[in-house]
C-alpha atoms as a PDB file:
ATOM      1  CA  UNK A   1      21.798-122.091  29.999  1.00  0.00           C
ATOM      2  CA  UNK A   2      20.663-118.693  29.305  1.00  0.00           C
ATOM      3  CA  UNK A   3      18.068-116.780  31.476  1.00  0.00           C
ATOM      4  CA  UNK A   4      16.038-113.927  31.345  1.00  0.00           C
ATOM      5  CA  UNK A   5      14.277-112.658  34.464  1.00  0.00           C
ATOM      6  CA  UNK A   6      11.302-110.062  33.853  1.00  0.00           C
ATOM      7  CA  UNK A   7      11.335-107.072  36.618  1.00  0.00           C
ATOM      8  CA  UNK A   8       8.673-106.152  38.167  1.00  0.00           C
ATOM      9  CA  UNK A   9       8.720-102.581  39.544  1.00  0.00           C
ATOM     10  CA  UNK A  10       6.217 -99.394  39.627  1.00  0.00           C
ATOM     11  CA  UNK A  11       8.983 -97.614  37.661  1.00  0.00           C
ATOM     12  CA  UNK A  12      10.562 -95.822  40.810  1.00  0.00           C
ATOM     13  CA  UNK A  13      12.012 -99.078  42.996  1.00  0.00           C
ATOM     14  CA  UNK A  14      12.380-102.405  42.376  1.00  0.00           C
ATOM     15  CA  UNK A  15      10.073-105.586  44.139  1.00  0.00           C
ATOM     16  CA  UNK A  16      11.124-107.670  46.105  1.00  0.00           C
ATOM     17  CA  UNK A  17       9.909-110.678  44.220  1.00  0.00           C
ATOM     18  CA  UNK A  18      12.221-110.300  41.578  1.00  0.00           C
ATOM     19  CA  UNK A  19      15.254-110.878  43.570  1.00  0.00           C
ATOM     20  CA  UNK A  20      13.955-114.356  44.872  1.00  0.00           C
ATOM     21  CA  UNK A  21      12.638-114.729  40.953  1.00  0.00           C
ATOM     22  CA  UNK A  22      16.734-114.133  40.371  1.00  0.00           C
ATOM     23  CA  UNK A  23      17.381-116.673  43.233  1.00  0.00           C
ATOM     24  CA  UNK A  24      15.456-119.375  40.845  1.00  0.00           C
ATOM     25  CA  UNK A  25      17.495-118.114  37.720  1.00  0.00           C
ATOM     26  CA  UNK A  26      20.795-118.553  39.931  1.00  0.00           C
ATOM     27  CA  UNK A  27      19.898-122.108  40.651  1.00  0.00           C
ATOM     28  CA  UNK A  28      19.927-122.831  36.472  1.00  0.00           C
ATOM     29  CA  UNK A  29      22.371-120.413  35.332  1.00  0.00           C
ATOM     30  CA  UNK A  30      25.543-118.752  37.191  1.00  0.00           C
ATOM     31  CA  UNK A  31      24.576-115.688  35.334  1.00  0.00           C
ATOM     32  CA  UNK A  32      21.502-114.059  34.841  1.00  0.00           C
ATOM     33  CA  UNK A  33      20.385-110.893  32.501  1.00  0.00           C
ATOM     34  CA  UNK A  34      17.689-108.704  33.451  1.00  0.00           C
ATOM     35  CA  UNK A  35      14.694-107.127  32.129  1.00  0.00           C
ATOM     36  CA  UNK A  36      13.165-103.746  33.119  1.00  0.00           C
ATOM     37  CA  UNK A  37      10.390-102.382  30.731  1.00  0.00           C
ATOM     38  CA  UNK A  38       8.689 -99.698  31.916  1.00  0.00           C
ATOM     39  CA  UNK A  39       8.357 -95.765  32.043  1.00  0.00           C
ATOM     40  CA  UNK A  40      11.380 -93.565  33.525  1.00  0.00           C
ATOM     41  CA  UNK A  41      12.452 -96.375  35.272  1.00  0.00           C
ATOM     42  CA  UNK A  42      16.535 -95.604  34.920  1.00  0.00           C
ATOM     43  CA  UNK A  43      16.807 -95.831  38.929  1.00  0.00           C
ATOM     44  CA  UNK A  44      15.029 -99.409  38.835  1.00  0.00           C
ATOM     45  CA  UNK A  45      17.681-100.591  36.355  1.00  0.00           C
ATOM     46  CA  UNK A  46      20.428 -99.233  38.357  1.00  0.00           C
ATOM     47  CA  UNK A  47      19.415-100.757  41.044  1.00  0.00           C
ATOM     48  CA  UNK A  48      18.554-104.016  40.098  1.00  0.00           C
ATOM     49  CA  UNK A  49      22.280-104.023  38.638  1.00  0.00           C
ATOM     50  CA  UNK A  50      23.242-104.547  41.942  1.00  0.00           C
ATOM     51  CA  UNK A  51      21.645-108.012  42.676  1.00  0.00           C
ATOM     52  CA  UNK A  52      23.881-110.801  43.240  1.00  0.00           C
ATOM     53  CA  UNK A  53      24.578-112.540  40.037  1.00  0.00           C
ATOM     54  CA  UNK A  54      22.992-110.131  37.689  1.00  0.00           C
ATOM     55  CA  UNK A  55      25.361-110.273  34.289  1.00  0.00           C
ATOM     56  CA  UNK A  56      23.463-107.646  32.286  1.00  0.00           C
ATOM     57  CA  UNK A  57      20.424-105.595  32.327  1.00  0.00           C
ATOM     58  CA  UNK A  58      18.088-104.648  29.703  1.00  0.00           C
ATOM     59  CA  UNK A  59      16.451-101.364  30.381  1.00  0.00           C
ATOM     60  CA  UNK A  60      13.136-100.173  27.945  1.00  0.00           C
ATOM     61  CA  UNK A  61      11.362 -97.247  28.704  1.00  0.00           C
ATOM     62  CA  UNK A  62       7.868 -96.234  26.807  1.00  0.00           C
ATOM     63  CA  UNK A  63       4.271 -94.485  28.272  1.00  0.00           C
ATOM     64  CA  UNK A  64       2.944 -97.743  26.321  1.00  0.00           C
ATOM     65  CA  UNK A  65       5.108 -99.892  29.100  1.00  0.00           C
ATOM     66  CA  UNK A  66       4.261 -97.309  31.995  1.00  0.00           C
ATOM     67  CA  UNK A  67       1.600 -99.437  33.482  1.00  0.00           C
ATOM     68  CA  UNK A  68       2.814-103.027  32.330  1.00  0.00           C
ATOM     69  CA  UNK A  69       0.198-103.510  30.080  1.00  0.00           C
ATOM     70  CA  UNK A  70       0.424-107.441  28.998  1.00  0.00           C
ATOM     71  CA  UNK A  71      -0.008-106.507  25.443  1.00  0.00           C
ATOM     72  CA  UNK A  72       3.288-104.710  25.498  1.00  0.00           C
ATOM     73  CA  UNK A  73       5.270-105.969  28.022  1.00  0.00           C
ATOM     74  CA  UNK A  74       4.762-109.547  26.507  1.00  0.00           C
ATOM     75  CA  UNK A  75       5.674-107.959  22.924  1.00  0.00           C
ATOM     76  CA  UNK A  76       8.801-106.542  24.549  1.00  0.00           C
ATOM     77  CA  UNK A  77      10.253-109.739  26.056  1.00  0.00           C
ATOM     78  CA  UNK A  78       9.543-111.531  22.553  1.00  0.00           C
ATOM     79  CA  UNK A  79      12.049-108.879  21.321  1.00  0.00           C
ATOM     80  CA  UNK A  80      14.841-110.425  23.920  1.00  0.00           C
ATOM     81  CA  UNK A  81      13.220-114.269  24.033  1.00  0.00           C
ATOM     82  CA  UNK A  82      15.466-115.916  21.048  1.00  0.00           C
ATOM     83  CA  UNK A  83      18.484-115.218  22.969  1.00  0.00           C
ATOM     84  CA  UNK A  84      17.472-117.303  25.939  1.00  0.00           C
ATOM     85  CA  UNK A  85      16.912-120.984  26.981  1.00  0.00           C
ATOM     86  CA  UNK A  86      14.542-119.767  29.874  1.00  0.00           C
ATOM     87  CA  UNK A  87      12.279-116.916  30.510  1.00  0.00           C
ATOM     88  CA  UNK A  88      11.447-116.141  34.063  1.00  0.00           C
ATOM     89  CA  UNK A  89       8.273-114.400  35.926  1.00  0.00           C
ATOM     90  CA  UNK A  90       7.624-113.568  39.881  1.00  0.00           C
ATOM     91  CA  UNK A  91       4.160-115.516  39.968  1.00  0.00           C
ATOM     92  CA  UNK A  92       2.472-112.667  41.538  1.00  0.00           C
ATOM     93  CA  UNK A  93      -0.707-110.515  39.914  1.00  0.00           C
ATOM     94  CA  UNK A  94       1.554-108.915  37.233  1.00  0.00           C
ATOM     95  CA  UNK A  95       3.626-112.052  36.169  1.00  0.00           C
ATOM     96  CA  UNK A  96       0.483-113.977  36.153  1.00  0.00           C
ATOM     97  CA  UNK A  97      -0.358-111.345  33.614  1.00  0.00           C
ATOM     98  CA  UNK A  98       2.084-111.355  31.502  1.00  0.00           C
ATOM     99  CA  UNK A  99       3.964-114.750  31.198  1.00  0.00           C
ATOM    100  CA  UNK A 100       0.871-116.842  29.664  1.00  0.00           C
ATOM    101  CA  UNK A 101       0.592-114.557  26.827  1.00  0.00           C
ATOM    102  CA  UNK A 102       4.559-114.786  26.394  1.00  0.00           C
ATOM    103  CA  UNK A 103       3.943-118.636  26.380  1.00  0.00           C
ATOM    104  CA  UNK A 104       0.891-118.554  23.643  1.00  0.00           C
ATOM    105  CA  UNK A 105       3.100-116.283  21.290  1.00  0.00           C
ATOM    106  CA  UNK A 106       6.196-118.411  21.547  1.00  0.00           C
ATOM    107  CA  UNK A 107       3.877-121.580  20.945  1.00  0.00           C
ATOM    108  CA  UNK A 108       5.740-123.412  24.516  1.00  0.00           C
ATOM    109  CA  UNK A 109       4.022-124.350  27.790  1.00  0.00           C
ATOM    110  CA  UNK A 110       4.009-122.116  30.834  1.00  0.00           C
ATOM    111  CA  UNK A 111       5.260-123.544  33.968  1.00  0.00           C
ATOM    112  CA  UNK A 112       3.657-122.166  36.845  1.00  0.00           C
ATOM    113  CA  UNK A 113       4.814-121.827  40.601  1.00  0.00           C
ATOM    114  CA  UNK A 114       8.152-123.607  40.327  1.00  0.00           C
ATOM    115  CA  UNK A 115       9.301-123.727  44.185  1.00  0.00           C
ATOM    116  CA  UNK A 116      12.239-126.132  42.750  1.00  0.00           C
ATOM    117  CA  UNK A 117      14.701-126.316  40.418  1.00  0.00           C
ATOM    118  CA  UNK A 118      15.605-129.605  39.949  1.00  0.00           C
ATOM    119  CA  UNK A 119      17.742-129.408  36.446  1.00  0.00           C
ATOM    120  CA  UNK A 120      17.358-127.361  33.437  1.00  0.00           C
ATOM    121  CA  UNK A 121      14.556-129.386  32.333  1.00  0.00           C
ATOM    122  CA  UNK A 122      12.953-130.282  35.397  1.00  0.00           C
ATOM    123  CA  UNK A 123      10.968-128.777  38.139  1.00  0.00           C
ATOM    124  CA  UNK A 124       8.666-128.877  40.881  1.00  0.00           C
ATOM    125  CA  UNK A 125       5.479-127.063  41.619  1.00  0.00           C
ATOM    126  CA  UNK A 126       2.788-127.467  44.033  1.00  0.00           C
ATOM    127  CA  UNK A 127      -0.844-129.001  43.101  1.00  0.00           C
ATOM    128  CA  UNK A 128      -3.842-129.383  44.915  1.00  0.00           C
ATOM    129  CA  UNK A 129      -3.667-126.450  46.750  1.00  0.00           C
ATOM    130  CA  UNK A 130       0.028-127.824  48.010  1.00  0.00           C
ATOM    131  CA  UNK A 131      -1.408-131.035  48.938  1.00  0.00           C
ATOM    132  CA  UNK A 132       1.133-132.967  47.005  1.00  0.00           C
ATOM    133  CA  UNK A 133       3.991-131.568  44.972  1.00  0.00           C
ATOM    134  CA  UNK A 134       4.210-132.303  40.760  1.00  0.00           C
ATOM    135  CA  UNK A 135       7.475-132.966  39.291  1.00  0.00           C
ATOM    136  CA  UNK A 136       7.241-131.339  35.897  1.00  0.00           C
ATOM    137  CA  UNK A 137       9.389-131.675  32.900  1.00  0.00           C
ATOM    138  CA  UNK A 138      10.163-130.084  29.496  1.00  0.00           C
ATOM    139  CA  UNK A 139      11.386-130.578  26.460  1.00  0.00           C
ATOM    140  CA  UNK A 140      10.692-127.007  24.821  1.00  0.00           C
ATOM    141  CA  UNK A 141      13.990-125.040  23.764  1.00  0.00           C
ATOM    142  CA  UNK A 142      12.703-122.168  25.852  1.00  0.00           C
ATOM    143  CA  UNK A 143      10.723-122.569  29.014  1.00  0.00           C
ATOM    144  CA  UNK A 144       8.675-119.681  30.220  1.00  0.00           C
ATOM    145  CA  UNK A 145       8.169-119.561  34.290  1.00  0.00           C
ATOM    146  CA  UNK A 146       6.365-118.369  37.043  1.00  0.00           C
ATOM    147  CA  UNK A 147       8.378-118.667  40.263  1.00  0.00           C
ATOM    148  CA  UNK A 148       6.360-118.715  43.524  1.00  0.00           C
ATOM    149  CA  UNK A 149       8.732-116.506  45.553  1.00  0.00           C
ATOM    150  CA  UNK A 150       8.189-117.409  48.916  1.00  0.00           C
ATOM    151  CA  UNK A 151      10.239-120.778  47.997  1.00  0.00           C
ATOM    152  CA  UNK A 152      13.092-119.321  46.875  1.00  0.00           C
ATOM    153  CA  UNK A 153      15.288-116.432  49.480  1.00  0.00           C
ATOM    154  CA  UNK A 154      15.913-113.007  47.391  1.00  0.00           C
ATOM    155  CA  UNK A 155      19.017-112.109  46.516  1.00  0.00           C
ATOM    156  CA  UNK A 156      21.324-109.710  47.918  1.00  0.00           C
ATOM    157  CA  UNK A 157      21.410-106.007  46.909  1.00  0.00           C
ATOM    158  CA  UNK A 158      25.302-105.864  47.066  1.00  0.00           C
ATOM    159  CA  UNK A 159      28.640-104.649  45.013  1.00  0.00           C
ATOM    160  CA  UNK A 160      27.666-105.708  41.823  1.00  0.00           C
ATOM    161  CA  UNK A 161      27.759-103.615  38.606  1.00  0.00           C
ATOM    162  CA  UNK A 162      26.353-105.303  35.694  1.00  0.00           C
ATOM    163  CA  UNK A 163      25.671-103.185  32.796  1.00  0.00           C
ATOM    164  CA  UNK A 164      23.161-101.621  31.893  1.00  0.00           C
ATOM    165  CA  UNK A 165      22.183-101.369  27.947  1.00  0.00           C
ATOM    166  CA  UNK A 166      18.924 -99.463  26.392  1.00  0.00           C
ATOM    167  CA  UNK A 167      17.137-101.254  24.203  1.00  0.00           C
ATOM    168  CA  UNK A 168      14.222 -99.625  21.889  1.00  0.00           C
ATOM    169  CA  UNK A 169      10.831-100.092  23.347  1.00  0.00           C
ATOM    170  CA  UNK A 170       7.925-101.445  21.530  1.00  0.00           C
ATOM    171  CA  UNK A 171       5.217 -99.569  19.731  1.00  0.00           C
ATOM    172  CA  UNK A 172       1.925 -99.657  21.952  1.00  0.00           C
ATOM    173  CA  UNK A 173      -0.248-102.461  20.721  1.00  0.00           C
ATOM    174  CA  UNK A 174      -3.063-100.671  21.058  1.00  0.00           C
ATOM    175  CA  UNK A 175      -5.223-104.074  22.036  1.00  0.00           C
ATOM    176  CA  UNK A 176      -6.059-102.540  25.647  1.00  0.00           C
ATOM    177  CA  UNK A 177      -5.775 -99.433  27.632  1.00  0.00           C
ATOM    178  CA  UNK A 178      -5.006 -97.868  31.164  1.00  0.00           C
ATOM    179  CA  UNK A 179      -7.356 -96.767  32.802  1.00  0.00           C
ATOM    180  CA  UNK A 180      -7.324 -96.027  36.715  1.00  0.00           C
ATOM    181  CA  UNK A 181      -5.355 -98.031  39.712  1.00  0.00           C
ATOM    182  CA  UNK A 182      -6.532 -97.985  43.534  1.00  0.00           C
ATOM    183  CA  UNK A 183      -3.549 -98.341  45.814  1.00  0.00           C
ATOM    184  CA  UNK A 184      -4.266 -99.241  49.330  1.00  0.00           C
ATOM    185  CA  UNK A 185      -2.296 -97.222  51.573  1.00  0.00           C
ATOM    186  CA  UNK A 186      -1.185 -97.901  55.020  1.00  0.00           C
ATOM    187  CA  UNK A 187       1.845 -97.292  57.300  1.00  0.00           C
ATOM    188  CA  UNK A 188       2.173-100.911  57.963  1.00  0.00           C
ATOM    189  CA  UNK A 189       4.540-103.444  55.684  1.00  0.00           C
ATOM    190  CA  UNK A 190       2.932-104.369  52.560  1.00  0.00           C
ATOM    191  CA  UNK A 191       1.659-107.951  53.537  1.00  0.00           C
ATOM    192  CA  UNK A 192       3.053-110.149  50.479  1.00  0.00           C
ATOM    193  CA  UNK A 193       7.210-109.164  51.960  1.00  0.00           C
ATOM    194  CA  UNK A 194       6.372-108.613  55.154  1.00  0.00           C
ATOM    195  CA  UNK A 195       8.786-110.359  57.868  1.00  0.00           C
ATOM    196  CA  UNK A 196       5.966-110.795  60.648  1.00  0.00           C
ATOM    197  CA  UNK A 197       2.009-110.877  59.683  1.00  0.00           C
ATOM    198  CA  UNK A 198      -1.103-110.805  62.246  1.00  0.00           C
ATOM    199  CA  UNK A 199      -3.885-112.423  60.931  1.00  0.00           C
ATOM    200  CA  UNK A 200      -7.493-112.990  61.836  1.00  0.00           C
ATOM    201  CA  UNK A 201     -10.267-115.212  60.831  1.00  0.00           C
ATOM    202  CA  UNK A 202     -13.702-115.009  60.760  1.00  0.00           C
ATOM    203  CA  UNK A 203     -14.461-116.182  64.563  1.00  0.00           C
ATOM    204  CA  UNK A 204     -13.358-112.508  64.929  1.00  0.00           C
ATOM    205  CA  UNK A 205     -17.463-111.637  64.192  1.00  0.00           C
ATOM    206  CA  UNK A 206     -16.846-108.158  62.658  1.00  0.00           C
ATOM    207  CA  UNK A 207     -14.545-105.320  61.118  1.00  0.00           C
ATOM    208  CA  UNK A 208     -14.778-103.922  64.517  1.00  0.00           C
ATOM    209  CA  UNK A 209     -13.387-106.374  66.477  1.00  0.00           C
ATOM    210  CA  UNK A 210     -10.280-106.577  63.966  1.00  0.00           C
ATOM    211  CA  UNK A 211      -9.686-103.323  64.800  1.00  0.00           C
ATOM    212  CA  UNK A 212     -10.350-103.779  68.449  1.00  0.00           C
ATOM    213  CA  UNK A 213      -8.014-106.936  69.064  1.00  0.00           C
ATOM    214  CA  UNK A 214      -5.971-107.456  66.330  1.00  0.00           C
ATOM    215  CA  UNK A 215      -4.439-104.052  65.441  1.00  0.00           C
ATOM    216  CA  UNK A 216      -2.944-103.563  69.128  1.00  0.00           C
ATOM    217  CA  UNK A 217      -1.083-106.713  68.339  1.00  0.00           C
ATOM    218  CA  UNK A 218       0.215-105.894  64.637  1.00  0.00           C
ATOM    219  CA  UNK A 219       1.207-102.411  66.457  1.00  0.00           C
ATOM    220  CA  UNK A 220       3.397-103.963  68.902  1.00  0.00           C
ATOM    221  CA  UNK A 221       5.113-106.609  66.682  1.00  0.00           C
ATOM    222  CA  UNK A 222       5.364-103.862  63.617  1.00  0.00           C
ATOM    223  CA  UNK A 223       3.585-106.235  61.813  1.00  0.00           C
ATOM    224  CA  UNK A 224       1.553-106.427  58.522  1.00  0.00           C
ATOM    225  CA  UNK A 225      -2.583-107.384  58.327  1.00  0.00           C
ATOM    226  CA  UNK A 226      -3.832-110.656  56.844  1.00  0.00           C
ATOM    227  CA  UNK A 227      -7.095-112.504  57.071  1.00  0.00           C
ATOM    228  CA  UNK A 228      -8.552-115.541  56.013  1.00  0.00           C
ATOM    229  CA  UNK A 229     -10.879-115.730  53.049  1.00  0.00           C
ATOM    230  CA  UNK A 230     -13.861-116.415  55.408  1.00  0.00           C
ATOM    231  CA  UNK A 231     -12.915-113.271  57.251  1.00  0.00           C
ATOM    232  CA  UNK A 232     -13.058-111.090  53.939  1.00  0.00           C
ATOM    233  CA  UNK A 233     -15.914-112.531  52.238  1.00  0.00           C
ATOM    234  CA  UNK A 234     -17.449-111.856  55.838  1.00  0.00           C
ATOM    235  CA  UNK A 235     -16.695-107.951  55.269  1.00  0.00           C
ATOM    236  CA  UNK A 236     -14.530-107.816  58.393  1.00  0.00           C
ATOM    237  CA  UNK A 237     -11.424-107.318  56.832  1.00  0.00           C
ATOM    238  CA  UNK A 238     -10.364-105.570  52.820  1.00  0.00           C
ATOM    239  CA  UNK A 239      -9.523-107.623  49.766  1.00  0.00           C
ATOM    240  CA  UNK A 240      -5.897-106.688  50.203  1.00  0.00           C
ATOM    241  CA  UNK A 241      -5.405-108.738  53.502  1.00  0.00           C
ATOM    242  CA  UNK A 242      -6.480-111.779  52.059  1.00  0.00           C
ATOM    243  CA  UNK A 243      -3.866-114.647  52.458  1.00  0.00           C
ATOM    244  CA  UNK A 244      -4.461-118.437  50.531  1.00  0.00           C
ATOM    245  CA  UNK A 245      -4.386-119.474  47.520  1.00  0.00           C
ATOM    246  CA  UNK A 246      -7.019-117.141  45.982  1.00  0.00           C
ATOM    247  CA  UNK A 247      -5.354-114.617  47.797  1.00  0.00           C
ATOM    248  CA  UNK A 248      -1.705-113.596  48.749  1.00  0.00           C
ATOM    249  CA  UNK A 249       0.714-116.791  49.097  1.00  0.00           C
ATOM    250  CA  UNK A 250       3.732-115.166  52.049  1.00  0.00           C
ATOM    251  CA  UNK A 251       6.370-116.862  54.005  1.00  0.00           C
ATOM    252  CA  UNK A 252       7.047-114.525  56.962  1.00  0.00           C
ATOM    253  CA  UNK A 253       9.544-115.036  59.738  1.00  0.00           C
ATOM    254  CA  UNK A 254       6.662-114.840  62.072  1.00  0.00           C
ATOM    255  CA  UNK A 255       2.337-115.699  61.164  1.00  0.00           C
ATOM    256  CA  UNK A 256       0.628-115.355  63.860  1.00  0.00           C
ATOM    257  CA  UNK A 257      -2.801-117.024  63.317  1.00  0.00           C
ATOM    258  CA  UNK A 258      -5.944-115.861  65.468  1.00  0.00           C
ATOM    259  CA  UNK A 259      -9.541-117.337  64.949  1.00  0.00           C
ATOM    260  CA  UNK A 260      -7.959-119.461  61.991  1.00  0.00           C
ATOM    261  CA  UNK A 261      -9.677-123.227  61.479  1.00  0.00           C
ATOM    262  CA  UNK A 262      -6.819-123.784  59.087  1.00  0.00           C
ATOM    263  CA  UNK A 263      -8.523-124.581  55.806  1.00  0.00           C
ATOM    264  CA  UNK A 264      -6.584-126.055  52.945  1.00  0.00           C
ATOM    265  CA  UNK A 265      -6.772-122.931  51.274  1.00  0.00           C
ATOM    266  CA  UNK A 266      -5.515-120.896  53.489  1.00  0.00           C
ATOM    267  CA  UNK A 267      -2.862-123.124  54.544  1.00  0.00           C
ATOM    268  CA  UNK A 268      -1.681-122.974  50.737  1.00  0.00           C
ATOM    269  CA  UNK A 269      -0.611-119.590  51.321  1.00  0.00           C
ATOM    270  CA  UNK A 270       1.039-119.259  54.448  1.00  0.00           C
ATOM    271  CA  UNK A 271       2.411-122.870  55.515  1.00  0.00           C
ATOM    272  CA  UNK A 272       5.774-121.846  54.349  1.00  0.00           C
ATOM    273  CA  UNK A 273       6.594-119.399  56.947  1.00  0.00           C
ATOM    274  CA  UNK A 274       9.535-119.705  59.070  1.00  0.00           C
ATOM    275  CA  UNK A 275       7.365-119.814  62.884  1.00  0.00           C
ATOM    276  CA  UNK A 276       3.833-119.829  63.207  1.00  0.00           C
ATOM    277  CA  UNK A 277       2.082-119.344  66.137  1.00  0.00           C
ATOM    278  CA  UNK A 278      -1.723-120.240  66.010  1.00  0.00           C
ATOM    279  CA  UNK A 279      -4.263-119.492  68.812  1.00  0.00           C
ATOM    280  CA  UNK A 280      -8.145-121.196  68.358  1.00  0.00           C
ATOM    281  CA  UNK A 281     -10.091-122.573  70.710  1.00  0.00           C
ATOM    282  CA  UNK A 282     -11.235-125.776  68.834  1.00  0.00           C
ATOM    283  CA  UNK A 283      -8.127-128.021  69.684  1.00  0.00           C
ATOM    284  CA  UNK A 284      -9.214-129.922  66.408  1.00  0.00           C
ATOM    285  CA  UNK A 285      -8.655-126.675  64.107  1.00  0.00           C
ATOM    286  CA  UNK A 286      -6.256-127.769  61.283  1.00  0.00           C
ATOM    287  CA  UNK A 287      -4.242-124.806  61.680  1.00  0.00           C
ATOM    288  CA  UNK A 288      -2.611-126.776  64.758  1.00  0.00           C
ATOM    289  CA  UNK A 289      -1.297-129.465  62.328  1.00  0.00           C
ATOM    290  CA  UNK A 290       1.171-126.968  60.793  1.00  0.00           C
ATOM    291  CA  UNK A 291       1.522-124.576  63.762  1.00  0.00           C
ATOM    292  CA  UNK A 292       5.015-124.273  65.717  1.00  0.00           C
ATOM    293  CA  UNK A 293       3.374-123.113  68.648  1.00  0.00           C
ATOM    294  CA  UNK A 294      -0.465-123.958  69.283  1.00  0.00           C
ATOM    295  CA  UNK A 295      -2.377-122.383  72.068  1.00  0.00           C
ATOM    296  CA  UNK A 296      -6.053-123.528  73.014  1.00  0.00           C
ATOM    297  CA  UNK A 297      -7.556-120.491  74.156  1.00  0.00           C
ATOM    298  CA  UNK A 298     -10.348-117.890  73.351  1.00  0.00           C
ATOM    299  CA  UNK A 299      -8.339-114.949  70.705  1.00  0.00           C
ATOM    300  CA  UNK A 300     -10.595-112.460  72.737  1.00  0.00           C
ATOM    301  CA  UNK A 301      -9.126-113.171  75.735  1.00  0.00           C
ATOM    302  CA  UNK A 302      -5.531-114.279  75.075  1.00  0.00           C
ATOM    303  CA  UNK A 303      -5.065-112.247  72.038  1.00  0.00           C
ATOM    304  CA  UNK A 304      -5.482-108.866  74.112  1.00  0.00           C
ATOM    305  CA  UNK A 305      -3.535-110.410  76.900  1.00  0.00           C
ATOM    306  CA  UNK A 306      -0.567-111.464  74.589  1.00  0.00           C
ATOM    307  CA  UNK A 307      -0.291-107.478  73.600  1.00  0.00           C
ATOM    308  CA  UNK A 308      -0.431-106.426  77.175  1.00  0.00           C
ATOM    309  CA  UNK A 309       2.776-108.168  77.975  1.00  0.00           C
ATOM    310  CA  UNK A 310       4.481-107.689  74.782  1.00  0.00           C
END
């Protein structure tokens, strides 16, 4: 087998995702090579040449590939995609992006959210809204993926010195163009790696009452903000806390769940965390069902209470 994992970066460090997107090339090759297209992104490649089991890395650099246009990224990998069996993507907003229009211009299917690697040919992925689990196979002499990361553990940044070789970038396809990005900007950990998330629903009743219960609590446990969809719809809470399916899918060591019913949604995109700790008072809220610890009390009383003796 031969695989090809596509970085994902903002051209100064590497994410996070594309170590546990390695993680799923590890489990079909020994060996993986690396791609990293982008804009004065040297220190990515370098650093990404560390990852366990890394063999070689590709490094492109082009204004057209600055802002990982889909257009030109997806040109760029065609450049690379004869040489491998497998073509890998984090399925996050910019794999999601990219790795469909790879598939249409190599004429294969894309796989989406593998969270198993059973053989070369064969994988799982999660279907109604991870209600039951699909056992997908292939026959197509290269397989383009999207790897839902919270299934696989990233890769260690460790001793390893694969080398690095430049490859000429693509001319800019001209078929769309950059135009402005909003980045959200907080002190706390961005929410889709974060190891503990705090996360309100919309029995919170208003922005204000995010602020005034739930940010004590992410203060004391150094913990990232989520919200349920209900909550953001609602206007309590930004886009950019939204965890589910239509939102961000995370796997924390710790999800602390306040004023959650549990709907299959959201459940989609947090059920894989390693403890979660749920506090409603409906003793029938779903969120019990895949809670490690379950307490039956009203969030404005217990939730302030729980940060007082933290």
């Amino acid at each position: 087998m031969s695989v090809l994992v596509i970085a994902e970066h903002d051209n100064v460090s590497l994410k996070v995702a594309t170590l546990n997107t390695i993680a799923a090339a590890l489990a079909l090759s020994g060996a993986v090579d690396v791609l990293v297209a982008g804009d004065a992104c040297q220190g990515v490649a370098a650093e990404v040449a560390k990852a366990v089991g890394v063999s070689k890395v590709f490094v492109t650099e082009s204004p057209a590939l600055a802002n990982a246009l889909a257009e030109n990224v997806s040109s760029q990998v065609l450049e690379l995609a004869k040489n491998y069996t497998h073509i890998l993507f984090a399925s996050t907003a910019q794999g999601k992006n990219v790795a469909p229009r790879v598939a249409a211009l190599l004429d294969v299917a894309q796989i989406s959210d593998v969270t198993r690697v059973i053989d070369s040919q064969t994988f799982e992925r999660p279907i109604y809204a991870g209600n039951a689990i699909a056992t997908v196979q292939s026959s197509d002499a290269l397989m383009v993926l999207t790897i839902r990361t919270t299934a696989f553990d990233a890769v260690a940044l460790g001793s390893n010195a694969a080398p690095v070789q430049t490859m000429q970038a693509v001319t800019d396809s001209g078929l769309s163009q950059f135009l402005s990005k909003a980045i959200a900007k907080s002190d706390r950990p961005e929410l889709a790696g974060a190891k503990i998330i705090v996360s309100g629903g919309r029995a919170l009743g208003s922005a204000e009452k995010f602020t005034e219960i739930m940010m004590p609590l992410a203060d004391k446990l150094g913990a990232a903000m989520g919200a349920s969809r209900a909550a953001v719809d609602a206007g309590y809470a930004p886009n950019d806390w939204q965890v589910g399916q239509t939102g961000k899918i995370v796997a924390p060591d710790l999800y602390v769940a306040c004023g959650i019913s549990g709907a299959i949604q959201h459940l989609a995109g947090m059920k894989d965390s390693k403890v979660i700790v749920a506090i409603n008072k409906d003793s029938e809220a779903p969120i019990f069902s895949v809670a490690d610890f379950g307490l039956e009390a009203d969030l404005f009383q217990a939730v302030p209470e729980l940060t007082q003796k933290l």
